[in-house]
N, C-alpha and C. Protein backbone atom coordinates (compact mmCIF):
# COMPACT_ATOMS: atom_id res chain seq x y z
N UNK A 1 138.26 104.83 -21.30
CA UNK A 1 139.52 104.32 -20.80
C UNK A 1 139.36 104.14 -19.30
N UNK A 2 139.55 102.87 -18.82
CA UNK A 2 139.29 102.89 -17.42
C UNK A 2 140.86 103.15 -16.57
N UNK A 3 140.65 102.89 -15.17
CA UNK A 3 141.72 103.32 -14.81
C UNK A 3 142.86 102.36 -14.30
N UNK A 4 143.65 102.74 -14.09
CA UNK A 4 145.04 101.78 -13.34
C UNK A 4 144.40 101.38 -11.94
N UNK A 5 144.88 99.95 -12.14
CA UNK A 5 144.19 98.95 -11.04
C UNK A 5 144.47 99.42 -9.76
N UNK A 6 145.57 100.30 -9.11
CA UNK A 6 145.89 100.84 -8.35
C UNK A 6 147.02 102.06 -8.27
N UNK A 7 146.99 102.73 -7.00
CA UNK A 7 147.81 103.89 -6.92
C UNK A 7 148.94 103.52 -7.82
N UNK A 8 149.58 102.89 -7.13
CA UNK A 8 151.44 102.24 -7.63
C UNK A 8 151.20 101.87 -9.27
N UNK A 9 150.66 101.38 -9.36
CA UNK A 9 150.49 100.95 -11.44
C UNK A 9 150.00 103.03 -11.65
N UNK A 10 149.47 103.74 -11.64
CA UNK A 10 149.48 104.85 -11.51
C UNK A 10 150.62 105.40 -11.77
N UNK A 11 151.43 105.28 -10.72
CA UNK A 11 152.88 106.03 -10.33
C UNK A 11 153.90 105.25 -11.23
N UNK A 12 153.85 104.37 -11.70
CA UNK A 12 154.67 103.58 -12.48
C UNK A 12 154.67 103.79 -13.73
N UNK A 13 153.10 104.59 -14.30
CA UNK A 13 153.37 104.70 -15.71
C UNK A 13 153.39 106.52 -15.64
N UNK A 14 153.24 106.98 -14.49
CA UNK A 14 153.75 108.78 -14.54
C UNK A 14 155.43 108.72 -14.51
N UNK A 15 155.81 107.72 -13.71
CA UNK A 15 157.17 107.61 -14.06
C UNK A 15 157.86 107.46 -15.55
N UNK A 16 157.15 106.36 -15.92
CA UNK A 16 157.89 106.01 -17.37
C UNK A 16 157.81 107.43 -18.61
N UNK A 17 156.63 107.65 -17.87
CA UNK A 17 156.57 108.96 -19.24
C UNK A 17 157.57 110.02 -18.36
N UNK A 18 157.15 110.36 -17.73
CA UNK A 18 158.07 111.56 -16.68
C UNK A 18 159.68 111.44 -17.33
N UNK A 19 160.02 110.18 -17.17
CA UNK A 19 161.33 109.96 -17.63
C UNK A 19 161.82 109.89 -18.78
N UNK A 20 160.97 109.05 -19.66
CA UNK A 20 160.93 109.74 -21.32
C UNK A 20 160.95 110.95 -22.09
N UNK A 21 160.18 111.45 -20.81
CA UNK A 21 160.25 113.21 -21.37
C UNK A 21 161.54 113.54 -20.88
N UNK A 22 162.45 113.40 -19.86
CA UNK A 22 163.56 113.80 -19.18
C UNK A 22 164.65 113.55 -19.85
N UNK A 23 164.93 112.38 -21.03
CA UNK A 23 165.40 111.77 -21.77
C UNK A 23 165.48 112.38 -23.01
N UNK A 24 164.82 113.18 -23.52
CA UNK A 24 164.16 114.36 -24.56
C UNK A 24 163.43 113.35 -25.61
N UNK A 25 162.38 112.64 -25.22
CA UNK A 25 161.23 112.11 -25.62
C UNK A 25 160.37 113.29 -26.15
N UNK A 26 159.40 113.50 -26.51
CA UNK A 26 158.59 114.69 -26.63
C UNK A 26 156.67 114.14 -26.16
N UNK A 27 155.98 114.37 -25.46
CA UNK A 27 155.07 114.22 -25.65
C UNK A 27 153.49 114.84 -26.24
N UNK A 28 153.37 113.96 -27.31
CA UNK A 28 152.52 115.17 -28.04
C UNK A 28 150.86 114.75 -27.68
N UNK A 29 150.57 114.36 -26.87
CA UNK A 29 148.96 114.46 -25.97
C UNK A 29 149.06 113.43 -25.11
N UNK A 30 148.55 113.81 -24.11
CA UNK A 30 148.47 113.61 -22.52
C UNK A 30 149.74 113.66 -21.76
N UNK A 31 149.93 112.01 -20.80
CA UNK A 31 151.34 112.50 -20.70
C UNK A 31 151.27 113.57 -18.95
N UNK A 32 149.82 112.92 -18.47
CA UNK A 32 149.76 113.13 -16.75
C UNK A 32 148.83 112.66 -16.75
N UNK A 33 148.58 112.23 -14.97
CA UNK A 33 147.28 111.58 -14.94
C UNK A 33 146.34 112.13 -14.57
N UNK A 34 144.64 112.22 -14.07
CA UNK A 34 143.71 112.67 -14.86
C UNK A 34 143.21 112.96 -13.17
N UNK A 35 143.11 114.43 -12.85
CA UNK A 35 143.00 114.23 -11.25
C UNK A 35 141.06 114.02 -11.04
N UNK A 36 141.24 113.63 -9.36
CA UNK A 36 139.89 113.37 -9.02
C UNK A 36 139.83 111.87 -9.26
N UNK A 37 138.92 111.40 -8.52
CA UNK A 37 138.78 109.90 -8.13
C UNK A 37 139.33 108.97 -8.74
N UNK A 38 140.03 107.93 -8.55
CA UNK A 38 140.49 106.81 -8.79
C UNK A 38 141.94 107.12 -9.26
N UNK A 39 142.24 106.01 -10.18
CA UNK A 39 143.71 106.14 -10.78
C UNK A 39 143.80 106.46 -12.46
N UNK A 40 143.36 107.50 -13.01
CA UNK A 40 143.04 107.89 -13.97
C UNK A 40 144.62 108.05 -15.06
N UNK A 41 144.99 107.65 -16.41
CA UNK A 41 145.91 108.55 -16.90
C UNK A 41 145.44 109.26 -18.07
N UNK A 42 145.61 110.04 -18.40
CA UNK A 42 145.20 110.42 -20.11
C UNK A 42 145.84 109.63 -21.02
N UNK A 43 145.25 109.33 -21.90
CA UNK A 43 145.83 108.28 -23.28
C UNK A 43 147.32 109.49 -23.98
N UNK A 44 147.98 108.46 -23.91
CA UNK A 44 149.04 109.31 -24.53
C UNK A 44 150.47 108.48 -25.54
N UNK A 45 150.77 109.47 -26.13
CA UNK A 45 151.44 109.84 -27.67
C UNK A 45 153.17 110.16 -27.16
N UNK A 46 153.74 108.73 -27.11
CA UNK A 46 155.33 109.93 -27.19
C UNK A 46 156.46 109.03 -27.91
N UNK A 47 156.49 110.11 -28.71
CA UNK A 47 157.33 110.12 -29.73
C UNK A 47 159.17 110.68 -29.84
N UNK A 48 159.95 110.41 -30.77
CA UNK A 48 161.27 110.95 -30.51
C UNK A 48 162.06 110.10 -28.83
N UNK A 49 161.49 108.79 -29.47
CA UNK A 49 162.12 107.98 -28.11
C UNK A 49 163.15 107.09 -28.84
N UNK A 50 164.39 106.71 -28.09
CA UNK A 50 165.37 106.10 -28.78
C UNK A 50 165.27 104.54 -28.65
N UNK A 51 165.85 103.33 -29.50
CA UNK A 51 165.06 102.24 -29.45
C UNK A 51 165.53 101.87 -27.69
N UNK A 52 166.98 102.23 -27.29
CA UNK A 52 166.66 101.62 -25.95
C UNK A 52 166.76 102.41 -24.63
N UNK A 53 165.41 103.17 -25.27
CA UNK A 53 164.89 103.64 -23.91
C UNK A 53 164.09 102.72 -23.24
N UNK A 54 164.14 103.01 -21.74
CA UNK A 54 162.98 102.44 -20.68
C UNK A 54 161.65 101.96 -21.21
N UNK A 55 161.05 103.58 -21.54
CA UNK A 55 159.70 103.37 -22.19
C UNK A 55 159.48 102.43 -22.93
N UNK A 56 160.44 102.30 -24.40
CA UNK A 56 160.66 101.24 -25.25
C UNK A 56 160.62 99.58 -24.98
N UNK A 57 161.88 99.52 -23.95
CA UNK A 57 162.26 98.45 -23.73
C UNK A 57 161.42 97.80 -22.63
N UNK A 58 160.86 98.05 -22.05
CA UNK A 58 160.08 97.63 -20.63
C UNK A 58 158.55 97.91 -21.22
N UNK A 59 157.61 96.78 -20.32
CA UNK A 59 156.19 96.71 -20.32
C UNK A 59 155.14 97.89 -19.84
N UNK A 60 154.96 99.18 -20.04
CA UNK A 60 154.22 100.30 -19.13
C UNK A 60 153.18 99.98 -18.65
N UNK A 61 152.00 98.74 -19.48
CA UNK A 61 151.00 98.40 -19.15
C UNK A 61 150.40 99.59 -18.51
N UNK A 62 150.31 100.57 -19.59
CA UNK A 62 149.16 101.73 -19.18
C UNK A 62 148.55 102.52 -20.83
N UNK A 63 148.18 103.63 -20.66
CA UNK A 63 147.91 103.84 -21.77
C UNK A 63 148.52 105.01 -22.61
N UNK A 64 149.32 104.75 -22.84
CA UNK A 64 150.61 105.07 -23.44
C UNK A 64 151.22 104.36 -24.99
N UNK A 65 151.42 105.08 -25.36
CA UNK A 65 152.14 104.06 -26.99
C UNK A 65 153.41 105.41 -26.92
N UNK A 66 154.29 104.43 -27.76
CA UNK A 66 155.28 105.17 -28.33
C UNK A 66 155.70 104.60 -30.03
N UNK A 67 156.07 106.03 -30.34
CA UNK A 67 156.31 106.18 -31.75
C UNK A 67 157.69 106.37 -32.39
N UNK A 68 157.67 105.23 -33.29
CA UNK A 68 159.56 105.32 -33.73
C UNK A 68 159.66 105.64 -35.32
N UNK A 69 160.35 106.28 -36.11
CA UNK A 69 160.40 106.43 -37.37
C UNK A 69 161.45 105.28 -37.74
N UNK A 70 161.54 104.57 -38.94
CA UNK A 70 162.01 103.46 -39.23
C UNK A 70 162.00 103.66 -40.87
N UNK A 71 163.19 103.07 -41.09
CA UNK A 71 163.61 103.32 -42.75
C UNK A 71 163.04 101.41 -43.49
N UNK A 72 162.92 100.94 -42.51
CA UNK A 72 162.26 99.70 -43.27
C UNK A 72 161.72 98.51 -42.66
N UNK A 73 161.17 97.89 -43.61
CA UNK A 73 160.19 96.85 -42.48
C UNK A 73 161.63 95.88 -41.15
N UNK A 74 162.53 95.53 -42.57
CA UNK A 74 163.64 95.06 -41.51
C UNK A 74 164.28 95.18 -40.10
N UNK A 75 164.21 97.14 -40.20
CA UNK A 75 164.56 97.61 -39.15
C UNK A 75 163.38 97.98 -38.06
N UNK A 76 162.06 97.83 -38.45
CA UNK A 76 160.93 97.62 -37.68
C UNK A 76 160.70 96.13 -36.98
N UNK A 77 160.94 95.45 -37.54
CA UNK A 77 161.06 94.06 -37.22
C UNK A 77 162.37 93.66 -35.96
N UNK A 78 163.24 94.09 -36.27
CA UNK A 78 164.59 94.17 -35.51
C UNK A 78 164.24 94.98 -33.95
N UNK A 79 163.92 96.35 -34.20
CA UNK A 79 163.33 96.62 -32.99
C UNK A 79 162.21 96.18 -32.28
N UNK A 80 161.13 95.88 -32.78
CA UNK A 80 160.04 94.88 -32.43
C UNK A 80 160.37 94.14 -31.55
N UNK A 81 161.06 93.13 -31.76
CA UNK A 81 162.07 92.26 -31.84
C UNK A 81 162.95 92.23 -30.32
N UNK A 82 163.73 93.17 -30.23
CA UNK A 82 164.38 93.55 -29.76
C UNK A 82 164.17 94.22 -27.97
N UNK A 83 163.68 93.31 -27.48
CA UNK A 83 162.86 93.70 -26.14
C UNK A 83 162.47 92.36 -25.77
N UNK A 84 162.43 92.56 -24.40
CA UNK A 84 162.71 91.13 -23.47
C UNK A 84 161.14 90.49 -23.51
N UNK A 85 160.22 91.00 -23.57
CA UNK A 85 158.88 90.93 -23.80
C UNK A 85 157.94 90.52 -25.36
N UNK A 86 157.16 90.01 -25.27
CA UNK A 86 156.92 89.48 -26.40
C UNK A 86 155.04 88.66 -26.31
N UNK A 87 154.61 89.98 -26.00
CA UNK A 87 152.98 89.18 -25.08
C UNK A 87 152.57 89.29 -26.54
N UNK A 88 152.31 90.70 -27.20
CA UNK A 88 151.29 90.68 -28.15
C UNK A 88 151.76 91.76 -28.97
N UNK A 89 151.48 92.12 -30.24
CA UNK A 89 151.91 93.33 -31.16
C UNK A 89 150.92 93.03 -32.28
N UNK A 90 150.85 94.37 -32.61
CA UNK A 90 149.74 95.02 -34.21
C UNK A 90 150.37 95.27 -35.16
N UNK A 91 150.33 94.91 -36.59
CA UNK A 91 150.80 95.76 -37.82
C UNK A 91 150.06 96.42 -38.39
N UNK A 92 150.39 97.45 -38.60
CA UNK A 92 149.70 98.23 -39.65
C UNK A 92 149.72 98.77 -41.21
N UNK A 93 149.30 98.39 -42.16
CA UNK A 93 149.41 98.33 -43.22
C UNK A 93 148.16 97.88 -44.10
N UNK A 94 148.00 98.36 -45.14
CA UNK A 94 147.24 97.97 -46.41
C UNK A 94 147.80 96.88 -47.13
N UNK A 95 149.05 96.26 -47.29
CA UNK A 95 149.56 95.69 -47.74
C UNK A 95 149.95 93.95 -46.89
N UNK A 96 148.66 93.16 -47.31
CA UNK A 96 148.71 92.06 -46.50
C UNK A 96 149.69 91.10 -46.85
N UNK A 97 150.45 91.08 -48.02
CA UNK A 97 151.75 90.00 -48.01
C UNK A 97 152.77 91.11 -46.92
N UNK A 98 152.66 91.85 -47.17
CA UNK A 98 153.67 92.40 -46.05
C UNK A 98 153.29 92.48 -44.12
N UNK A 99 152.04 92.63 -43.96
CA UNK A 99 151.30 92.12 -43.06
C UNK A 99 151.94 90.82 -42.21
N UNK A 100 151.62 90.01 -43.16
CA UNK A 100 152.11 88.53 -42.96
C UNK A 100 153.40 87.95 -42.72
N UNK A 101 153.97 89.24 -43.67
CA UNK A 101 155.68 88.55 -43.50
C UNK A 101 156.02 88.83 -42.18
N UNK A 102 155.38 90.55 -41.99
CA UNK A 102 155.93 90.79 -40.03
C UNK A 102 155.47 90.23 -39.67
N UNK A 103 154.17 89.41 -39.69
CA UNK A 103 153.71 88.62 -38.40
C UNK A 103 154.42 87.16 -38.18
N UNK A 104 155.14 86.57 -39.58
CA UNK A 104 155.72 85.63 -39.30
C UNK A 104 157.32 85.94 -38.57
N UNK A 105 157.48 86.95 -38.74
CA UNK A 105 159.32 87.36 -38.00
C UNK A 105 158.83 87.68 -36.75
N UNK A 106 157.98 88.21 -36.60
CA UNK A 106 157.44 88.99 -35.07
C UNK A 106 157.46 87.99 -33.59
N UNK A 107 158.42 88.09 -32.91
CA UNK A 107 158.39 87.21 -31.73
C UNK A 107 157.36 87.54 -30.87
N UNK A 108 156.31 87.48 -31.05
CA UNK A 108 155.11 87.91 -30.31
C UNK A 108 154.21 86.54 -29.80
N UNK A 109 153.43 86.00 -29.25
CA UNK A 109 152.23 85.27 -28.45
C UNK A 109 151.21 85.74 -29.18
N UNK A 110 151.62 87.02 -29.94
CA UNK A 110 149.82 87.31 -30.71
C UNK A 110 150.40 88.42 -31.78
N UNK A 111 149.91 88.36 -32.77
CA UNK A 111 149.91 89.46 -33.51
C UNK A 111 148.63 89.86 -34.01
N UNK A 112 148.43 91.22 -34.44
CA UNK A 112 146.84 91.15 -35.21
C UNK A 112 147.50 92.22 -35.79
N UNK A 113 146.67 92.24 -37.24
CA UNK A 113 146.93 92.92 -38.66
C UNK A 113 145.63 93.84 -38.38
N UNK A 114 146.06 94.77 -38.72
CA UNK A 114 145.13 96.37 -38.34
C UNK A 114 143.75 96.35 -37.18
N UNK A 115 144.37 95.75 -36.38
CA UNK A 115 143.62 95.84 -35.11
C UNK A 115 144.06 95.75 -34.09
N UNK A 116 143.62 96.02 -32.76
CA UNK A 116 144.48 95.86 -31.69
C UNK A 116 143.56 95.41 -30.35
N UNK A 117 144.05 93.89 -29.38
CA UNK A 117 143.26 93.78 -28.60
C UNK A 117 141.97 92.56 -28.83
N UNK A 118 141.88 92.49 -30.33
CA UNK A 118 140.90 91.51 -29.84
C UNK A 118 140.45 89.67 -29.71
N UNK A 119 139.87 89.70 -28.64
CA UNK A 119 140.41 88.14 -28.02
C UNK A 119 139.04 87.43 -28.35
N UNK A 120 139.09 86.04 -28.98
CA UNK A 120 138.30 85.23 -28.73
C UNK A 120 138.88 83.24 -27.59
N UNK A 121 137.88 83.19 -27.40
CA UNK A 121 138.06 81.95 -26.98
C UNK A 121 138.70 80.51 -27.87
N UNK A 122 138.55 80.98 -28.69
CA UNK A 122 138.54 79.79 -29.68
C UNK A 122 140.08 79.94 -29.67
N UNK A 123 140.98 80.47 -29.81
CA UNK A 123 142.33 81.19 -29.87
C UNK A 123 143.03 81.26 -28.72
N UNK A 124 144.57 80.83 -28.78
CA UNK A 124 145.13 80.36 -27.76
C UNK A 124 146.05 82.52 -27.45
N UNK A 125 146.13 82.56 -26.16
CA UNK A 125 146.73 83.94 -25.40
C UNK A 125 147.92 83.93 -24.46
N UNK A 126 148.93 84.01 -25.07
CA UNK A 126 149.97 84.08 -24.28
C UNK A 126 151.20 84.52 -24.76
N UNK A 127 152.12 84.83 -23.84
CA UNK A 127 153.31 85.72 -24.55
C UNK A 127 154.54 84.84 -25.05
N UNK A 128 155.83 85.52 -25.27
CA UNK A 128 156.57 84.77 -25.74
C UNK A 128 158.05 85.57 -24.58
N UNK A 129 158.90 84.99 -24.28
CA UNK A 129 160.34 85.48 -23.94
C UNK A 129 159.77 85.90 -22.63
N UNK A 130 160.10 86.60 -22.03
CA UNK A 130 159.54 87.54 -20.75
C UNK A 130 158.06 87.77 -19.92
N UNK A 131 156.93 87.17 -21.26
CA UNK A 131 156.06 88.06 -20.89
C UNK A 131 154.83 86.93 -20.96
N UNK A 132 155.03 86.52 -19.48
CA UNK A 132 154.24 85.53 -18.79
C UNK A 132 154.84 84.43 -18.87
N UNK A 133 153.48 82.94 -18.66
CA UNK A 133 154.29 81.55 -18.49
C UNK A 133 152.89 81.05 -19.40
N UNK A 134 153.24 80.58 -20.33
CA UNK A 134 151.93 79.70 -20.97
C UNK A 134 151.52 80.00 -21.93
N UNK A 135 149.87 79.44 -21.86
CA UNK A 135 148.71 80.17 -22.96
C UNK A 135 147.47 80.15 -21.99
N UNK A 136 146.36 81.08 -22.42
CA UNK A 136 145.28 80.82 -21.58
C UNK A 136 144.36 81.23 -23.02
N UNK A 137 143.12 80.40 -22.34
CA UNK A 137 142.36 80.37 -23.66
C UNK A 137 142.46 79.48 -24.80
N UNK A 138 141.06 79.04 -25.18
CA UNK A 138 141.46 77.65 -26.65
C UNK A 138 141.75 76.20 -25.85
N UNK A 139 141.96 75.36 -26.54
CA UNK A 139 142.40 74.14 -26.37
C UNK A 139 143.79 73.77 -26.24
N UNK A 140 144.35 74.95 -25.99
CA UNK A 140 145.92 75.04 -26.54
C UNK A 140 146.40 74.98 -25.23
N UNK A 141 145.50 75.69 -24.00
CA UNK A 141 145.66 76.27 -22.73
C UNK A 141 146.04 75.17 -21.61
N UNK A 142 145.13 73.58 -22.28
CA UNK A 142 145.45 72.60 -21.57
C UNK A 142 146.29 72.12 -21.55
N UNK A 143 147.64 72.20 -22.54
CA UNK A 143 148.48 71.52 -22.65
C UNK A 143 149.24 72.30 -21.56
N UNK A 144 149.13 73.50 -21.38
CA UNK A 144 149.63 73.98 -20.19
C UNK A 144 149.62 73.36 -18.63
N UNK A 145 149.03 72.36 -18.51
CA UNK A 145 148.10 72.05 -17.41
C UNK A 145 148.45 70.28 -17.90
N UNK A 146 149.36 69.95 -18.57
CA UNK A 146 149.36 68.86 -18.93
C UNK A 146 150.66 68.01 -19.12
N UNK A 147 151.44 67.16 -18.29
CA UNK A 147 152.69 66.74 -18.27
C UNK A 147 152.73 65.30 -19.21
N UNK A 148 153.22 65.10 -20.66
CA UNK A 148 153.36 64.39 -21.23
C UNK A 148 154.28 62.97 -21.30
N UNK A 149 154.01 61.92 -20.97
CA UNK A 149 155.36 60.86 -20.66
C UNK A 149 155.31 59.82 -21.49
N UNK A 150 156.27 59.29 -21.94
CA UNK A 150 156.34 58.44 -22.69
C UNK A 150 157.02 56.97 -22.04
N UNK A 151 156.36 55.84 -21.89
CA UNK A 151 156.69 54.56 -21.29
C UNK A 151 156.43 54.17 -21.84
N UNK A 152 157.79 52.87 -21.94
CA UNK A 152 157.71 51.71 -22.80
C UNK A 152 158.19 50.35 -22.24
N UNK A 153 157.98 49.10 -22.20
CA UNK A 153 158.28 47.97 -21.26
C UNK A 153 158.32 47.38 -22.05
N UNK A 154 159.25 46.04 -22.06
CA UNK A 154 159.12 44.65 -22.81
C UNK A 154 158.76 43.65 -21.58
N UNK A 155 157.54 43.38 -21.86
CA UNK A 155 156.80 42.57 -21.28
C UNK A 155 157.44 41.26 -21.86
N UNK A 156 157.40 40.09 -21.02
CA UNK A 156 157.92 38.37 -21.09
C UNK A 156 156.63 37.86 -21.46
């Protein structure tokens, strides 16, 4: 796990957990950051967070996950869902028609079915709602980079 690009991204995700826990989040491993050189955090687990907490609702961009109990895919989908952000998300399951169905409700720029993270070129990268401007990557990326017009004249 490498580290936070700087001090402040550091302090930003000791905050989010700091405050999750203050919130009566629980954290069940790591959950501080990792002293001695650089900007280190421990990978961490917190669970017993409500859907609109901070942690939840906002981007931590550190290494951190949080864990929600959910009575059905509907109401997994709904919270998913439910956040201003929308770069990328994982499902997890054995069950690939169900796989599929979240990935088609999922307002995400990316989904991946029991994996997490991995990028090729060939494949367009970008978020949806909040979370960025575009796509990068693929052939998809140029259209980003590309203002479309339509002219028409009746020539004599």
């Amino acid at each position: 796990m490498g580290p936070m690009v700087a001090k402040e991204q550091l302090e930003r995700v000791v905050g989010f957990v700091d405050r999750a826990r203050d919130h009566g989040a629980k954290v069940v491993v790591g959950g501080a950051p990792i002293p001695g050189r650089g900007f280190f955090y421990k990978p961490s687990l917190v669970t017993d967070v409500k859907q609109d907490s901070e942690i939840v609702q906002k981007e931590v961009f550190g290494p951190v996950i949080t864990v929600q109990r959910f009575k059905d895919d509907n109401q997994a989908i709904a919270w998913a869902n439910d956040v201003n952000y929308g770069l990328a998300a994982s499902v997890w399951t054995r069950d690939i028609g169900r796989a599929m169905n979240a990935a088609r409700r999922l307002q995400f720029g990316t989904v991946w079915i029991n994996t997490h993270i991995p990028l090729v070129s060939e494949m367009p990268h970008g978020g949806y709602k909040q979370s960025g401007y575009g796509k990068d990557l693929s052939m998809y990326s140029l259209e980003e980079y590309t203002n479309v017009k339509h002219v028409m004249a009746a020539i004599d």
